[in-house]
PDB file of N, CA and C in Angstrom:
ATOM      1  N   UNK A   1       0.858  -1.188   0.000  1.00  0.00           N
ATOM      2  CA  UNK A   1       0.000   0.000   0.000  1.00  0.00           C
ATOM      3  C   UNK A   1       0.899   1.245   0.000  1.00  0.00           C
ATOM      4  N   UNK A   2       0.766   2.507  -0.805  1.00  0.00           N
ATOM      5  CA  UNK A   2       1.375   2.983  -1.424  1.00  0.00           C
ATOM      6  C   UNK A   2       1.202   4.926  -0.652  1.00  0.00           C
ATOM      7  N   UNK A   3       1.912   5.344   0.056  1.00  0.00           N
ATOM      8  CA  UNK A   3       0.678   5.926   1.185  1.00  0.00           C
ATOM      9  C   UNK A   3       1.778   7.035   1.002  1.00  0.00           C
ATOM     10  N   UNK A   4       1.634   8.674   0.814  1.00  0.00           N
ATOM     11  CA  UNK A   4       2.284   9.597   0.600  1.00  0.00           C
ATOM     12  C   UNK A   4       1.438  10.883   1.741  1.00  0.00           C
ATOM     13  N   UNK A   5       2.234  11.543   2.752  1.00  0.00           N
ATOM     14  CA  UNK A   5       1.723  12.730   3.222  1.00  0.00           C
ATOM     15  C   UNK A   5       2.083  13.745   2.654  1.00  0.00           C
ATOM     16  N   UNK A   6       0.921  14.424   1.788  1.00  0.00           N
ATOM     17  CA  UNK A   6       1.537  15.718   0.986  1.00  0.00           C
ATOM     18  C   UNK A   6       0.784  17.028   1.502  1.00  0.00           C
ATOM     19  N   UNK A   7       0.547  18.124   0.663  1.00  0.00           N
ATOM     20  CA  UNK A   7       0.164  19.057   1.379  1.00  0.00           C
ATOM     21  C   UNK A   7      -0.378  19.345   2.685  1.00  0.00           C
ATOM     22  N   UNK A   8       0.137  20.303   3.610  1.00  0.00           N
ATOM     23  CA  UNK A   8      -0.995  20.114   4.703  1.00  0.00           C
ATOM     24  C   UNK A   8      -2.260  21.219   4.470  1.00  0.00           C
ATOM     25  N   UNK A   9      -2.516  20.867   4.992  1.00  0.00           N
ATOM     26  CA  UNK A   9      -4.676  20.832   5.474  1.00  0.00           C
ATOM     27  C   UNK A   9      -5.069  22.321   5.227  1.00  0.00           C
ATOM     28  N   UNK A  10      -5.748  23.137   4.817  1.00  0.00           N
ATOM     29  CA  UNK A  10      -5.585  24.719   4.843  1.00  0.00           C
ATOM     30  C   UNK A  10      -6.030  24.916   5.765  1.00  0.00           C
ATOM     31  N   UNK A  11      -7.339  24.477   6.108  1.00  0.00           N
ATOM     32  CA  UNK A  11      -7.987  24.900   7.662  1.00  0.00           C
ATOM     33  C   UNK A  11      -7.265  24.400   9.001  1.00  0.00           C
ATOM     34  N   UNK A  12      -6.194  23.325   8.806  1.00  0.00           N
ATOM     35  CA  UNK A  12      -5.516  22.703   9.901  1.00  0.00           C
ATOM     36  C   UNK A  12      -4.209  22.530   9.243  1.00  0.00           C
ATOM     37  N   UNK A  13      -3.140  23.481   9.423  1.00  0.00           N
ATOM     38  CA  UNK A  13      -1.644  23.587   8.754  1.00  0.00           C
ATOM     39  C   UNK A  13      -1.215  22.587   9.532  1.00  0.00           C
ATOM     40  N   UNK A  14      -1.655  21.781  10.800  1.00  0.00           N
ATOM     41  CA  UNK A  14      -0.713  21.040  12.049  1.00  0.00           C
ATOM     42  C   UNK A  14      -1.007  19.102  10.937  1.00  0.00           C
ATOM     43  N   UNK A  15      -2.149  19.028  10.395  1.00  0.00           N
ATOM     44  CA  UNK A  15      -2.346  17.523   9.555  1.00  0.00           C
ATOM     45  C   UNK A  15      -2.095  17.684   8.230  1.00  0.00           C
ATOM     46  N   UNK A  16      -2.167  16.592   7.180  1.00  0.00           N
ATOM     47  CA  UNK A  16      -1.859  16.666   6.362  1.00  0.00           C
ATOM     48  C   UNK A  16      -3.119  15.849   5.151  1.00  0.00           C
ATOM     49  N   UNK A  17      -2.820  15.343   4.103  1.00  0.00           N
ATOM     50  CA  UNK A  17      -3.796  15.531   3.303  1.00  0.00           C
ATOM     51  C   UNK A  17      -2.842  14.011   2.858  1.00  0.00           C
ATOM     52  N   UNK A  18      -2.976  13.024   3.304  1.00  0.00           N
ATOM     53  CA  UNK A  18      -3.061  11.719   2.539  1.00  0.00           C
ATOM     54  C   UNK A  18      -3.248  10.832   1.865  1.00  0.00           C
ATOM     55  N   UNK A  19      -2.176  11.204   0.448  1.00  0.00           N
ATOM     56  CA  UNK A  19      -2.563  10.170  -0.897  1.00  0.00           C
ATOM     57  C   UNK A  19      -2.021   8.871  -0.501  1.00  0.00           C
ATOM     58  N   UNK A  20      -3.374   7.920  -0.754  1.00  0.00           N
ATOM     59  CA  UNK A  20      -2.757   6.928  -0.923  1.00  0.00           C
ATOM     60  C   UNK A  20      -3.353   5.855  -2.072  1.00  0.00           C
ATOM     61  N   UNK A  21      -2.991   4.449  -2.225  1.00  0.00           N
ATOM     62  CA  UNK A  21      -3.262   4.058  -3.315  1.00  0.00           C
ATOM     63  C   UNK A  21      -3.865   2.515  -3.179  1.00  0.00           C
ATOM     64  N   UNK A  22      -5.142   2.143  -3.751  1.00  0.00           N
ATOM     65  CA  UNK A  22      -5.671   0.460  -3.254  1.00  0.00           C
ATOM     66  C   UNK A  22      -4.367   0.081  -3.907  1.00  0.00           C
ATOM     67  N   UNK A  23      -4.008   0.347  -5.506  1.00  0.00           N
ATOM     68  CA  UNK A  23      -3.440  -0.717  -6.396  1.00  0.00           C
ATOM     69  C   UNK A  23      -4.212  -1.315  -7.300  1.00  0.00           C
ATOM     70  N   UNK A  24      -5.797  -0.958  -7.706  1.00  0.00           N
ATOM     71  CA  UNK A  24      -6.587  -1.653  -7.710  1.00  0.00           C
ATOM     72  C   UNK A  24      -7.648  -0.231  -8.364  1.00  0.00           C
ATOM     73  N   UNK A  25      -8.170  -0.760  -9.637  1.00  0.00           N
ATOM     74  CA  UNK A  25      -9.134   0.367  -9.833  1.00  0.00           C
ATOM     75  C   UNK A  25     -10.575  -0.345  -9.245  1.00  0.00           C
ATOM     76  N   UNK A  26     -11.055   1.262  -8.828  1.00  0.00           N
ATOM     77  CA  UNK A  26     -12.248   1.133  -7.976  1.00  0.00           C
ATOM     78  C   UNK A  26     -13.411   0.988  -8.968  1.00  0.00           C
ATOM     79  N   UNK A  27     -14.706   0.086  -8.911  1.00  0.00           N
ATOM     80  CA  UNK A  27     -16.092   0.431  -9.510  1.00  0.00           C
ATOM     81  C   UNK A  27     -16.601   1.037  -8.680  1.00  0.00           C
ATOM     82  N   UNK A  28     -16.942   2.435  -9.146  1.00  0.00           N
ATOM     83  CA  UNK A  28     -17.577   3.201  -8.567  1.00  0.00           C
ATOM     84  C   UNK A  28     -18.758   3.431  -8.470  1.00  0.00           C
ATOM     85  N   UNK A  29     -19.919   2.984  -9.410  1.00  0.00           N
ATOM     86  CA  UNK A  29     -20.968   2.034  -9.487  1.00  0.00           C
ATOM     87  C   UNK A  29     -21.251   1.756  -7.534  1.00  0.00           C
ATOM     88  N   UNK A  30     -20.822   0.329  -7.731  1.00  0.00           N
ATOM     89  CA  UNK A  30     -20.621  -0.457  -6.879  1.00  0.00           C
ATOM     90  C   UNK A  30     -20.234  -0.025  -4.935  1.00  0.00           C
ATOM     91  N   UNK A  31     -19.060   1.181  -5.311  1.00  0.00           N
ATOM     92  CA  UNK A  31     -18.439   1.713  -4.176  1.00  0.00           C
ATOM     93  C   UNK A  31     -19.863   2.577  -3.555  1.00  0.00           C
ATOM     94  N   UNK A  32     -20.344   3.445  -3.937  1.00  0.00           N
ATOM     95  CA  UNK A  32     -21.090   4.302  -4.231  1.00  0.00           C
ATOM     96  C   UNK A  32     -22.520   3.592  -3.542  1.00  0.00           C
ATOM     97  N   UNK A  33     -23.025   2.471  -4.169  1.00  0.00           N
ATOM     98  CA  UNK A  33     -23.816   1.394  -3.581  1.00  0.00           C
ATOM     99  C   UNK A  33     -23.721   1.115  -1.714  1.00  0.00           C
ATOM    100  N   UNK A  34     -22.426   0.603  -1.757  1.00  0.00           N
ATOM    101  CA  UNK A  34     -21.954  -0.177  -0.366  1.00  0.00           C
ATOM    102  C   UNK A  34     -21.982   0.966   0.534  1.00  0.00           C
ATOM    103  N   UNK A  35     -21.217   2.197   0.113  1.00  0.00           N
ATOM    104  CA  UNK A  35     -21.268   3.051   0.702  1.00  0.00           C
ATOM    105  C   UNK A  35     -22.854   3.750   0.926  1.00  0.00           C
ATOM    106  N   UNK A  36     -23.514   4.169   0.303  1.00  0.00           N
ATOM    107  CA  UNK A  36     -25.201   4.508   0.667  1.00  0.00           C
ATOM    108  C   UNK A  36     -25.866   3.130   1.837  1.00  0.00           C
ATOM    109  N   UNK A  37     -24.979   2.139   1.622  1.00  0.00           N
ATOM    110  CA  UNK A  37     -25.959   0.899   2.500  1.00  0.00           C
ATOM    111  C   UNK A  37     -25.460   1.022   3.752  1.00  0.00           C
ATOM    112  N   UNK A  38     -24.180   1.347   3.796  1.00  0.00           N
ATOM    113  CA  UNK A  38     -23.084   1.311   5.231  1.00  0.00           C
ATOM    114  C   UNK A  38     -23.745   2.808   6.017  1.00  0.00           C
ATOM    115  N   UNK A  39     -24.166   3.780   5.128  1.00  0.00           N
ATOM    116  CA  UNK A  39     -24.676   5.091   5.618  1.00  0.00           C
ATOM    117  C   UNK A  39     -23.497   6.344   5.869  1.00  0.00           C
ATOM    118  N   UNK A  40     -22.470   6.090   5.019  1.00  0.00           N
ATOM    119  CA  UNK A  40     -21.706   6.833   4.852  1.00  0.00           C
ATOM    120  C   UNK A  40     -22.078   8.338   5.123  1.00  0.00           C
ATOM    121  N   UNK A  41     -21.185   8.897   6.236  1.00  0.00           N
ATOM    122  CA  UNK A  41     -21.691  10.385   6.757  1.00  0.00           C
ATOM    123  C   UNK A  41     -21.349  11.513   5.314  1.00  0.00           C
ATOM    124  N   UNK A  42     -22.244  12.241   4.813  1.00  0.00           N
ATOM    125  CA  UNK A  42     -21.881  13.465   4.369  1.00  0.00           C
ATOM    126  C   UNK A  42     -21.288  12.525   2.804  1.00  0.00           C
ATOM    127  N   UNK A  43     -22.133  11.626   2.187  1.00  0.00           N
ATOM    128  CA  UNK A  43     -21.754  11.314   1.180  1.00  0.00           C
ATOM    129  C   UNK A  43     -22.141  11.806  -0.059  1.00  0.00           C
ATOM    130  N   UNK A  44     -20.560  12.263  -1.202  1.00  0.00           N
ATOM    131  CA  UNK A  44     -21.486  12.416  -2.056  1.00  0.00           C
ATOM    132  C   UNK A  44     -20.667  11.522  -3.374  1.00  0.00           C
ATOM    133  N   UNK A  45     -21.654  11.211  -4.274  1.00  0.00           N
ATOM    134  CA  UNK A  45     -21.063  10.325  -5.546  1.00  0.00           C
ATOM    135  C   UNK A  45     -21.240  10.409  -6.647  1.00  0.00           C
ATOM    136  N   UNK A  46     -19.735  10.816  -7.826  1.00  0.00           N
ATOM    137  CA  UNK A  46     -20.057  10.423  -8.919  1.00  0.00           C
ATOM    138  C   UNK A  46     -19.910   9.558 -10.059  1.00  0.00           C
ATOM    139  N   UNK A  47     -20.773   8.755 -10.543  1.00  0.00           N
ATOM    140  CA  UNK A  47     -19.989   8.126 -11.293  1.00  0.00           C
ATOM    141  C   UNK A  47     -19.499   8.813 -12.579  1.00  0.00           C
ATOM    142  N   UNK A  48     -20.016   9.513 -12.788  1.00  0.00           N
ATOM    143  CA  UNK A  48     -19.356  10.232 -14.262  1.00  0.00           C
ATOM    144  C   UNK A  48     -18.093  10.883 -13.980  1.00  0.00           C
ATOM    145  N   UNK A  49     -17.886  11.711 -13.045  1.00  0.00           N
ATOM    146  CA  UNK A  49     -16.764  11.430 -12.717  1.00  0.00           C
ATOM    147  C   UNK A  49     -15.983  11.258 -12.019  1.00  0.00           C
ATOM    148  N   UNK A  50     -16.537   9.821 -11.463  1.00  0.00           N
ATOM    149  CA  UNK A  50     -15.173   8.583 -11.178  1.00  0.00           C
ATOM    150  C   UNK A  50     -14.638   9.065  -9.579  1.00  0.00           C
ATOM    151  N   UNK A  51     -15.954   9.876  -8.940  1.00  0.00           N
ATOM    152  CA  UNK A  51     -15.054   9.801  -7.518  1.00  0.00           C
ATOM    153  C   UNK A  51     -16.091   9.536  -6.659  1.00  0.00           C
ATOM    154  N   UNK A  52     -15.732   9.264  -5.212  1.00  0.00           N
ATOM    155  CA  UNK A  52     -16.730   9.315  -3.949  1.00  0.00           C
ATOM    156  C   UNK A  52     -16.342  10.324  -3.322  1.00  0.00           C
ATOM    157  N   UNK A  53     -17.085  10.729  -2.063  1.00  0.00           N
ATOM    158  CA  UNK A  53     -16.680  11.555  -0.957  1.00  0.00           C
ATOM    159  C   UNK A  53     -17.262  11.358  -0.088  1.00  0.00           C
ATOM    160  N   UNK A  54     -17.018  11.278   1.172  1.00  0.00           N
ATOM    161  CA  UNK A  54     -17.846  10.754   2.771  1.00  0.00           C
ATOM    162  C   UNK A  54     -16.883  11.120   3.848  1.00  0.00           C
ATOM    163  N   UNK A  55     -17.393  11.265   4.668  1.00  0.00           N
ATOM    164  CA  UNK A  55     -16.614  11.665   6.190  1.00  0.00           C
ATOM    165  C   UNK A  55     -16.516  10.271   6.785  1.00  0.00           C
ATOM    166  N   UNK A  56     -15.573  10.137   6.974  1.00  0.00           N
ATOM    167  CA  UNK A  56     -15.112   9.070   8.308  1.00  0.00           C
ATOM    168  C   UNK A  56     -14.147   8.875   9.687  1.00  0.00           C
ATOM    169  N   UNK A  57     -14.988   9.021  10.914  1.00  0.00           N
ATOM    170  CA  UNK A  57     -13.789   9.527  11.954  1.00  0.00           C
ATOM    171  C   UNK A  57     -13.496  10.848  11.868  1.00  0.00           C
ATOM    172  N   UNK A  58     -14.252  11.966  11.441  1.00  0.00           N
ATOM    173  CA  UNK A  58     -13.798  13.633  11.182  1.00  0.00           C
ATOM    174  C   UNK A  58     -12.893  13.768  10.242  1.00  0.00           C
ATOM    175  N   UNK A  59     -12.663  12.637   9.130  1.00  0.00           N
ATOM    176  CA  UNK A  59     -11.999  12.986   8.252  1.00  0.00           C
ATOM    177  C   UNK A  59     -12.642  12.911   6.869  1.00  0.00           C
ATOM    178  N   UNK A  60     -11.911  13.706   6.318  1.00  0.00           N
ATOM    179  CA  UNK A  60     -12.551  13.978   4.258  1.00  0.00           C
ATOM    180  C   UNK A  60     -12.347  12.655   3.830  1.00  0.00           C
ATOM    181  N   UNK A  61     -13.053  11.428   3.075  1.00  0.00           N
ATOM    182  CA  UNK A  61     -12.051  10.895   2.120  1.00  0.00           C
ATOM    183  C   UNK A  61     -12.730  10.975   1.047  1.00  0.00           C
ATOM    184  N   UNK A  62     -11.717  10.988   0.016  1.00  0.00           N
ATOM    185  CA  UNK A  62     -12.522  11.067  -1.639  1.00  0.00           C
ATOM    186  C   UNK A  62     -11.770   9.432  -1.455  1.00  0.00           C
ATOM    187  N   UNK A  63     -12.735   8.867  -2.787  1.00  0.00           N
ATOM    188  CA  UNK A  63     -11.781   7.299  -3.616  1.00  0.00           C
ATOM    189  C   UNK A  63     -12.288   7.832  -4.488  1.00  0.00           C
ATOM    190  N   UNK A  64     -10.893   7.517  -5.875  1.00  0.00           N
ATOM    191  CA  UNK A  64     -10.706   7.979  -7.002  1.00  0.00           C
ATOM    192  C   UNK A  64     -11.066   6.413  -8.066  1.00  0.00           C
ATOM    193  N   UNK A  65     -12.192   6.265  -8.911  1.00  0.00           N
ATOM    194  CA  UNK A  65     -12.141   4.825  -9.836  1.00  0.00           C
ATOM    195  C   UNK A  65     -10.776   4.613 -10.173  1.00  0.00           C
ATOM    196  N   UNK A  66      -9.728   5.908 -10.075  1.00  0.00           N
ATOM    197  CA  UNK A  66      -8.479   5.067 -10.685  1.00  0.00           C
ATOM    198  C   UNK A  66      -7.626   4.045  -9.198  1.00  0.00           C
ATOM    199  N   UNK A  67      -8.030   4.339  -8.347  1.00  0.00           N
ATOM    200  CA  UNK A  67      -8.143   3.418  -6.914  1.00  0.00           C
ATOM    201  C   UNK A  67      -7.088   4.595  -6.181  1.00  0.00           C
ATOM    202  N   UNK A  68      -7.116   5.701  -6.266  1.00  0.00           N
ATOM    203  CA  UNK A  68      -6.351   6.701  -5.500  1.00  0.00           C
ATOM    204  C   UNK A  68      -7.519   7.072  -4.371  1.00  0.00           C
ATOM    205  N   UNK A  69      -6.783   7.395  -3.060  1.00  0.00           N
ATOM    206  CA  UNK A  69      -7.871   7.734  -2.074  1.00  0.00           C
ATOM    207  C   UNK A  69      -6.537   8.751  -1.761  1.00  0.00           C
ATOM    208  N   UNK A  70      -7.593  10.027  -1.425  1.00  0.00           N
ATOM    209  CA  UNK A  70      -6.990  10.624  -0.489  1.00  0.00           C
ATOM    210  C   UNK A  70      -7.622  11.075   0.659  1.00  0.00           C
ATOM    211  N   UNK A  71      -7.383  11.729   1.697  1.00  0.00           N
ATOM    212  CA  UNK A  71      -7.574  11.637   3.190  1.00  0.00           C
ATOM    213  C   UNK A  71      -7.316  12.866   3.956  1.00  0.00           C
ATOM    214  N   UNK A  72      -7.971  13.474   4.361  1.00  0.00           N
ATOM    215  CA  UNK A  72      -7.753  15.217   4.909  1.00  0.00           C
ATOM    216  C   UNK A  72      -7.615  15.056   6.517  1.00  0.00           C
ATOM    217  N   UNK A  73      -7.003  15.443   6.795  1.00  0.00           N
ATOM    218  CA  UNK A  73      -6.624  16.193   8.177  1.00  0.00           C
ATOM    219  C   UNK A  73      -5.660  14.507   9.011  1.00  0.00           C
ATOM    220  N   UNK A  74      -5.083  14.068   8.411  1.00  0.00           N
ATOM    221  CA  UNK A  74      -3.827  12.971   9.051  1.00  0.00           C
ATOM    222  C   UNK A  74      -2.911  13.526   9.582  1.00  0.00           C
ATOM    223  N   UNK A  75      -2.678  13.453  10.949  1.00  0.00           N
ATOM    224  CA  UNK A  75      -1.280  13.567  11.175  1.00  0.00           C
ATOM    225  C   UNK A  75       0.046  12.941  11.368  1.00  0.00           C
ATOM    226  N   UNK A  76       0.476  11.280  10.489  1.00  0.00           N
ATOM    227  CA  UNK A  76       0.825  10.719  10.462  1.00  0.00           C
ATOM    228  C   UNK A  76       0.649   9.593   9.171  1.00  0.00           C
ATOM    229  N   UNK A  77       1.971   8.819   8.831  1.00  0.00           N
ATOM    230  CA  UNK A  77       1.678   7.676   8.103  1.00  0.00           C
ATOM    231  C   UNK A  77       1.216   6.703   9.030  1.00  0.00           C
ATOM    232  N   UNK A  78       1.207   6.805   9.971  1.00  0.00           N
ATOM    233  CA  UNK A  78       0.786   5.381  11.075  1.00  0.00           C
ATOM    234  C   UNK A  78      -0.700   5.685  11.063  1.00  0.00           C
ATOM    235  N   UNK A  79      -0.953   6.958  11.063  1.00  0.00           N
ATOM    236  CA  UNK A  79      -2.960   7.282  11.355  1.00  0.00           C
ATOM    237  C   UNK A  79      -3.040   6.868   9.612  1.00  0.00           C
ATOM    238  N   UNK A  80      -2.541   7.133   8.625  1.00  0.00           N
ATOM    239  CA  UNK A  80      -3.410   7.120   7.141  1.00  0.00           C
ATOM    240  C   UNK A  80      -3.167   5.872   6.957  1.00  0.00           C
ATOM    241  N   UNK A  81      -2.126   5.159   7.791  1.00  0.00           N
ATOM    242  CA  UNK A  81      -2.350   3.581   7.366  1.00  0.00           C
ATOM    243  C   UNK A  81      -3.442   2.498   8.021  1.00  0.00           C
ATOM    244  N   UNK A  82      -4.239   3.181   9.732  1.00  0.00           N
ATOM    245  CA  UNK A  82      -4.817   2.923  10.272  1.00  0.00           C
ATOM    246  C   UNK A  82      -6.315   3.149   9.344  1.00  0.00           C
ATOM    247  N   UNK A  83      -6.763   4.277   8.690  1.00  0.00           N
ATOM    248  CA  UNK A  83      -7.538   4.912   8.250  1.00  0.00           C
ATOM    249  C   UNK A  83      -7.651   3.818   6.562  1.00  0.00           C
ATOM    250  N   UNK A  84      -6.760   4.146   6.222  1.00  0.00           N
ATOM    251  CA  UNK A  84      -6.583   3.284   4.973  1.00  0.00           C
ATOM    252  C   UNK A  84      -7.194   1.823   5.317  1.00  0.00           C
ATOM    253  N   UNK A  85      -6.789   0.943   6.440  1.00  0.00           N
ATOM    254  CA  UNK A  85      -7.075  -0.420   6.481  1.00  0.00           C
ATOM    255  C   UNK A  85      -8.941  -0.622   6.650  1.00  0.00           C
ATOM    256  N   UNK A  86      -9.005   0.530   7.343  1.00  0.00           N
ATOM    257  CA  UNK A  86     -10.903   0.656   7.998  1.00  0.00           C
ATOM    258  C   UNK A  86     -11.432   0.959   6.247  1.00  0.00           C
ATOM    259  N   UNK A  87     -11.129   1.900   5.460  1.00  0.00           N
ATOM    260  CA  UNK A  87     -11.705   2.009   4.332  1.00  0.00           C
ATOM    261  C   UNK A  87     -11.589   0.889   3.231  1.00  0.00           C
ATOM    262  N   UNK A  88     -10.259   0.018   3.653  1.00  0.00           N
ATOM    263  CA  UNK A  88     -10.287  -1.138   2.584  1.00  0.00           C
ATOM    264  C   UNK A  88     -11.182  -2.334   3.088  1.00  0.00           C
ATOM    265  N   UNK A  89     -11.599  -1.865   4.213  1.00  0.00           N
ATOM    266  CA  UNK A  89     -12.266  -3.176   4.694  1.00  0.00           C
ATOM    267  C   UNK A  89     -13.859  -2.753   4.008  1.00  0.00           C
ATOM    268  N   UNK A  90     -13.965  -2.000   4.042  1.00  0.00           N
ATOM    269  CA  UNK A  90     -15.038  -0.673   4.275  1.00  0.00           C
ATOM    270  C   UNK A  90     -15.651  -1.151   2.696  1.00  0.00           C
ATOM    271  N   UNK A  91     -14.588  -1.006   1.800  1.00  0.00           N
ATOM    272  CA  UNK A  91     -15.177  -1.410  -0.030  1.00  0.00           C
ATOM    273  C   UNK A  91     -14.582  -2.069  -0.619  1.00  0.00           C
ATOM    274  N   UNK A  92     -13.938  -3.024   0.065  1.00  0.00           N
ATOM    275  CA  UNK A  92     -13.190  -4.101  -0.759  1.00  0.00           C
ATOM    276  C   UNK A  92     -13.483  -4.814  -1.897  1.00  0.00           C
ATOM    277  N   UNK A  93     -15.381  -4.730  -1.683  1.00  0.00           N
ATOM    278  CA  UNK A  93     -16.044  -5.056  -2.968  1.00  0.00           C
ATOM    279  C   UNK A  93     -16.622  -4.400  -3.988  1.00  0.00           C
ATOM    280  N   UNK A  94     -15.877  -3.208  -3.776  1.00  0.00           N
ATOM    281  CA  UNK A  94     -15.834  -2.640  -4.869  1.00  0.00           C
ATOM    282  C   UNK A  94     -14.580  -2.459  -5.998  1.00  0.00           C
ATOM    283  N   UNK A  95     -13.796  -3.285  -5.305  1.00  0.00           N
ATOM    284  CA  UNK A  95     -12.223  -3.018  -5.846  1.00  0.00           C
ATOM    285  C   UNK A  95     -12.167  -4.073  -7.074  1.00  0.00           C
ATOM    286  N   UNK A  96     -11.733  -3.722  -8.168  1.00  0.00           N
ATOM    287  CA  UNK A  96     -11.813  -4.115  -9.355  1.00  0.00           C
ATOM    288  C   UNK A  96     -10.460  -5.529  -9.266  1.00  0.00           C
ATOM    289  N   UNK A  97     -10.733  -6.345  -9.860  1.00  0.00           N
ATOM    290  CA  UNK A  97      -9.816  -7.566 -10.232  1.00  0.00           C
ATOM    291  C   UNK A  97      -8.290  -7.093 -10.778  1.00  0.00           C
ATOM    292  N   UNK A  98      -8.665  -6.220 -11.296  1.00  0.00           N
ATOM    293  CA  UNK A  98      -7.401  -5.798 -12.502  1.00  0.00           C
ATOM    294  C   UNK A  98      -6.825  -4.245 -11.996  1.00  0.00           C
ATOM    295  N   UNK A  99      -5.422  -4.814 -11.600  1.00  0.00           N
ATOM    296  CA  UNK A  99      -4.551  -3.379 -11.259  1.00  0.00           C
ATOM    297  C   UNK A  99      -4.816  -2.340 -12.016  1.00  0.00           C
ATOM    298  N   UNK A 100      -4.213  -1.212 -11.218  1.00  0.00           N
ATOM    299  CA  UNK A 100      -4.558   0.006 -12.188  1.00  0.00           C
ATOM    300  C   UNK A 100      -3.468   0.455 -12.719  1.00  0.00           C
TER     301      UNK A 100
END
C-alpha cells in the first residue's frame, strides 16, 4: 500500500492531506452502492466522474475509480495507514480484479 503525506490541510496547517493508493481500480458504481448501504456520513457520488466523498472519523475521504484515495486532516503515516485499512475493509467489494 502505497501511502504519501503531501500538502498540509488549509484549515488545519498542524495535519496533512493523505494520498494513498488500493493498487486496484475502484467500480464506482458499486463503491457508491456499499457506501449509501453502510450510511456513509456526508456522502457524495459520482460516477461520471469517477469519484466518492464521505466523512469518516472527522476525516474527508474522496476514492478515485483510478483506486487513489486521499484523506484530509492525518497527522501521520501510522494514522493514514490505520484509516486506509478501515476504508479497505469498508469497499473491498468494490475493488476491481485488474490493477490500475
Amino acid at each position: 500500500m502505497d501511502i504519501r503525506l503531501s500538502r498540509p490541510c488549509v484549515d488545519d496547517p498542524t495535519r496533512y492531506i493523505a494520498e494513498c493508493h488500493f493498487g486496484k481500480r475502484v467500480l464506482i458504481e458499486k463503491l457508491c452502492e456499499l457506501l449509501r448501504s453502510t450510511g456513509a456520513k456526508g456522502l457524495r457520488c459520482s460516477v461520471k466522474l469517477g469519484v466518492a466523498r464521505f466523512e469518516l472519523e472527522e476525516r474527508s475521504v474522496m476514492i478515485y475509480s483510478s483506486g487513489r484515495v486521499d484523506i484530509r486532516k492525518i497527522r501521520n503515516t501510522d494514522e493514514a495507514k490505520a484509516m486506509m485499512g478501515k476504508i479497505t475493509d469498508m469497499v473491498k467489494e468494490a475493488l476491481s480484479d485488474i490493477s490500475s
